[in-house]
Protein backbone atom coordinates (compact mmCIF):
# COMPACT_ATOMS: atom_id res chain seq x y z
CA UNK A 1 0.00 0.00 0.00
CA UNK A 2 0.98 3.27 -0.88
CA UNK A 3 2.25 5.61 2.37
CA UNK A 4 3.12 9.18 2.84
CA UNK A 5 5.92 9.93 4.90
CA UNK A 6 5.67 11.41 8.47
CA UNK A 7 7.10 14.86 7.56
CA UNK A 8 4.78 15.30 5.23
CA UNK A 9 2.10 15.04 7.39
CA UNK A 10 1.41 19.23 7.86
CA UNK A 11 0.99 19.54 4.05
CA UNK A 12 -1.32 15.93 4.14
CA UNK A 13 -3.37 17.75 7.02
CA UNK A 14 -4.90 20.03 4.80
CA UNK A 15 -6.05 17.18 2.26
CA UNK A 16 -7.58 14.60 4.59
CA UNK A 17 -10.89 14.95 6.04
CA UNK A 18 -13.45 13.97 8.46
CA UNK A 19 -12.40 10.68 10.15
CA UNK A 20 -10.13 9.42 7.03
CA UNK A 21 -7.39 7.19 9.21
CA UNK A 22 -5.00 8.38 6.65
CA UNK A 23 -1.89 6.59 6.99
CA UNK A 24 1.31 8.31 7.39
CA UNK A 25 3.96 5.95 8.23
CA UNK A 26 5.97 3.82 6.07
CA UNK A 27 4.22 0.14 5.15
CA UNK A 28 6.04 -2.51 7.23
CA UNK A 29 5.82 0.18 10.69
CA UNK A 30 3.95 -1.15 14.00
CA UNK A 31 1.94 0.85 14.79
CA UNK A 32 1.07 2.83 12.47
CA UNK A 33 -0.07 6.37 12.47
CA UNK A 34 -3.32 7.65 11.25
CA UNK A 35 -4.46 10.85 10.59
CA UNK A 36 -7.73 12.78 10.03
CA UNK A 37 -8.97 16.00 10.13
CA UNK A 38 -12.20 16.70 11.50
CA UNK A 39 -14.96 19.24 11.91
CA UNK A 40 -17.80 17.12 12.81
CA UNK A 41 -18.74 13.67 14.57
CA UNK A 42 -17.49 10.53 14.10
CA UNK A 43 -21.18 9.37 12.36
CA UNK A 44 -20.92 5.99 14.27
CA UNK A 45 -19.13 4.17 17.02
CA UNK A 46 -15.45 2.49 16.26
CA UNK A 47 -14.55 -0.33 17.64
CA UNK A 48 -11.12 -1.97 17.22
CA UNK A 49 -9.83 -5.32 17.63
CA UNK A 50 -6.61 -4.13 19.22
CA UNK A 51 -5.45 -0.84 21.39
CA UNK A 52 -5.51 2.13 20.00
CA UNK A 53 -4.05 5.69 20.87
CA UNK A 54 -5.62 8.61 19.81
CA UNK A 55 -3.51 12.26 20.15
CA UNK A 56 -5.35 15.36 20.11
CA UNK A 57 -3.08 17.66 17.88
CA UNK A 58 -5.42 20.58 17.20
CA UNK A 59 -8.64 21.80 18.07
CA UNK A 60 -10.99 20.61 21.21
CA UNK A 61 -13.38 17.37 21.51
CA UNK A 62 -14.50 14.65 23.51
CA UNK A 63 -14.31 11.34 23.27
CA UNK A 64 -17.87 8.94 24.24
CA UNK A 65 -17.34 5.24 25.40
CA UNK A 66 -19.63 2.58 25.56
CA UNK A 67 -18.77 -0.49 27.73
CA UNK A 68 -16.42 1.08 29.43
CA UNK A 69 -15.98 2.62 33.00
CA UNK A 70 -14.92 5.83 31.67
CA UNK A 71 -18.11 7.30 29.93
CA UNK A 72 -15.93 10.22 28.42
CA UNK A 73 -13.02 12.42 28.09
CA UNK A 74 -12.55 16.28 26.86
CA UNK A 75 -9.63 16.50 24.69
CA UNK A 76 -7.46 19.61 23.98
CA UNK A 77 -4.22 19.89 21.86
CA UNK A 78 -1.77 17.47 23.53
CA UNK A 79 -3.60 14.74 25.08
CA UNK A 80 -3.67 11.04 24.55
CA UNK A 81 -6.39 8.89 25.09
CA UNK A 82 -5.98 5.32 25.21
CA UNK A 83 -8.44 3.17 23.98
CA UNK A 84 -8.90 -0.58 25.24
CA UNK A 85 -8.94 -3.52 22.49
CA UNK A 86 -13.15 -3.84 21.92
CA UNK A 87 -14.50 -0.62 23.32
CA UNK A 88 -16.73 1.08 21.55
CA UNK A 89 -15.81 4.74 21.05
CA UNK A 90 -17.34 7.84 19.23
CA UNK A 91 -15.18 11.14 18.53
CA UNK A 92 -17.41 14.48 18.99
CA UNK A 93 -15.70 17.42 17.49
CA UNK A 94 -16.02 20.98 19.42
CA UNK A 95 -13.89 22.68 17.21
CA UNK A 96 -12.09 21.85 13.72
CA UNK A 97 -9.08 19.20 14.90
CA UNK A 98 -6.22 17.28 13.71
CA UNK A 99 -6.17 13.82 15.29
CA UNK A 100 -3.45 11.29 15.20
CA UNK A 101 -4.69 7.37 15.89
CA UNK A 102 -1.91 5.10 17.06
CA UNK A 103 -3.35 1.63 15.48
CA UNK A 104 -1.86 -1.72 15.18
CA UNK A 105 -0.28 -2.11 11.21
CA UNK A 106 -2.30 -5.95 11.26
CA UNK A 107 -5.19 -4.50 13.17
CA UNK A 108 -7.57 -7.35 12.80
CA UNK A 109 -11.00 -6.35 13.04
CA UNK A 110 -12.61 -3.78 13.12
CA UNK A 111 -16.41 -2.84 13.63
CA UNK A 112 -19.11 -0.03 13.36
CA UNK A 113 -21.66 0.98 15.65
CA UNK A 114 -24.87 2.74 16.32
CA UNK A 115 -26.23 2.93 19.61
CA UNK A 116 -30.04 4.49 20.97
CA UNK A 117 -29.52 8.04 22.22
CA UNK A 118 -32.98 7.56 24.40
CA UNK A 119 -32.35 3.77 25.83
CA UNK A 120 -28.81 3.12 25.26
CA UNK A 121 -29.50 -0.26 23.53
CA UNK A 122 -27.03 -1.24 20.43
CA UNK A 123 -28.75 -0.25 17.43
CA UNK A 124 -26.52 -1.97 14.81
CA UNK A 125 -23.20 -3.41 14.16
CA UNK A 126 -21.42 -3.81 11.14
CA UNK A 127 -17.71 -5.70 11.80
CA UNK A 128 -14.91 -6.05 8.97
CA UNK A 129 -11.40 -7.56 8.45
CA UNK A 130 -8.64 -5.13 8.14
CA UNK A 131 -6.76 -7.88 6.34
CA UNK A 132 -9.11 -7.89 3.53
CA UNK A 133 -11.16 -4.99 3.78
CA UNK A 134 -9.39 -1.26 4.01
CA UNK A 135 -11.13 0.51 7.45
CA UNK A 136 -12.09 3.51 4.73
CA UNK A 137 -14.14 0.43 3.22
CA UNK A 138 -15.57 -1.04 6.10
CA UNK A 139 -16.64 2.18 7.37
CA UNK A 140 -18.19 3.25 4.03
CA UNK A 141 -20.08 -0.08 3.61
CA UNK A 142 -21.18 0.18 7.43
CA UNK A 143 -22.93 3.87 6.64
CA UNK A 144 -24.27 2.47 3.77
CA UNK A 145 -25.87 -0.31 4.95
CA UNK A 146 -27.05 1.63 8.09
CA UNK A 147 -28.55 4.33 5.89
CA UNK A 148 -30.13 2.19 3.54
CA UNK A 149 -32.72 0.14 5.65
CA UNK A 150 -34.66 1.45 8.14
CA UNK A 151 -35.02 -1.40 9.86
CA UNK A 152 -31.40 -1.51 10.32
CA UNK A 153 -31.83 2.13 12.17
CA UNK A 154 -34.98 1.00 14.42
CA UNK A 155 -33.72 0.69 18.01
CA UNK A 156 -35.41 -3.08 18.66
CA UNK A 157 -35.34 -2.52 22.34
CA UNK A 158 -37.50 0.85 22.58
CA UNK A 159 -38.66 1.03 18.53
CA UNK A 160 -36.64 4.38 18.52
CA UNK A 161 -36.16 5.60 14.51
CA UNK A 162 -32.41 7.00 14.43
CA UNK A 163 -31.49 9.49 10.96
CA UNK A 164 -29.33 8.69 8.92
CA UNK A 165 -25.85 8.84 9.77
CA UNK A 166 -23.84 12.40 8.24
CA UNK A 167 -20.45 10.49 6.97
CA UNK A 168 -20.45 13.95 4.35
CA UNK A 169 -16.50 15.60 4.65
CA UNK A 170 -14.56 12.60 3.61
CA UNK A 171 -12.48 11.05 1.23
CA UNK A 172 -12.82 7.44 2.35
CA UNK A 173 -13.22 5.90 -1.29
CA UNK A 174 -10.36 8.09 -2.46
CA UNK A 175 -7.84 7.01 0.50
CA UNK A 176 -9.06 3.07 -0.09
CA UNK A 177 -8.46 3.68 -4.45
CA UNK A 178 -5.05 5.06 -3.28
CA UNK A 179 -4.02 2.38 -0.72
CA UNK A 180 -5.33 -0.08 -2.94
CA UNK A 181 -3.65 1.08 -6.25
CA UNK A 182 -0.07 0.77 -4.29
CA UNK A 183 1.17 4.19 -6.00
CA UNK A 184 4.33 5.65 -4.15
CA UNK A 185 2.95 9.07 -3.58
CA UNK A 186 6.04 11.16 -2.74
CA UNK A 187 5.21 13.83 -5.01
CA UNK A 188 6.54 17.42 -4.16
CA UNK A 189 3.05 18.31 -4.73
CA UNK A 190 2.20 17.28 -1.14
């Protein structure tokens, strides 16, 4: 897969968008580092197979947990949040923010959620293998399928209805072309 470099990453910044996992390190490096740039929620729930760390760079946010003892955490420029292997977690953006995830190179899987805002019940869960499906994919195909059936959005414990979940500000199916196509991108144009 193709890989920017790390000092790259400040002209990369202002190409990625919401919640792209844009990987900056070399192939081959454990773990790697992602990076997104976000001015909006996380439209779903992540959950990964393996520990994460996520670095606040810019901006200010908060990160939600489900199953977890810790319900949330502010975040301001500088902080590091580590996530548990399995726990559900949703990034809420306060102001526009550049956020570096810490993520295993073979992270296994990986899995999107929705959960009821009213009862608290899991709504829907969508999981994927990182070995054979790129997270941009997985979390495309997750929205889509969790947009496209309303049954799939119908909270079966209290019969909420949830919306449709906002995954606009992206470039997930760009990112997954790019990693897929295997192009060195070490243009000067970054």
């Amino acid at each position: 897969m193709a890989r920017r470099k790390l000092q790259q990453t400040d002209k990369l910044a202002q190409q990625v968008g919401a919640f792209d996992e844009y990987p900056v390190m070399p192939e081959g490096v454990s773990p790697q580092l992602m990076l997104s740039r976000n001015d909006r929620p996380l439209p779903f729930y992540l959950i990964c197979e393996k520990d994460t760390l996520i670095v606040q760079m810019t901006g200010e946010g908060r990160i939600v947990f489900k199953d977890s003892a810790m319900n949330y955490t502010a975040t301001v420029p500088g902080d590091l949040v580590y996530v548990p292997a399995r726990t559900p977690h949703r990034l809420f953006t306060d102001h526009d923010s550049l956020i570096y995830r810490y993520k295993a190179e073979k992270a296994g899987l990986e899995g999107v959620a929705w959960y009821c805002d009213g009862c608290g019940a899991e709504v829907y869960r969508l999981v994927f293998d990182t070995e054979t499906e790129l997270p941009q994919e997985g979390y495309l195909r997750a929205v889509e399928t969790f947009n496209g059936d309303q049954a799939l959005r119908t909270c079966k414990s209290c019969g909420a209805a949830h919306p449709i979940a906002d995954a606009s500000g992206n470039n997930w199916i760009a990112i997954a072309a790019e990693l897929r196509g295997g192009d060195d991108e070490d243009d000067d144009d970054w």
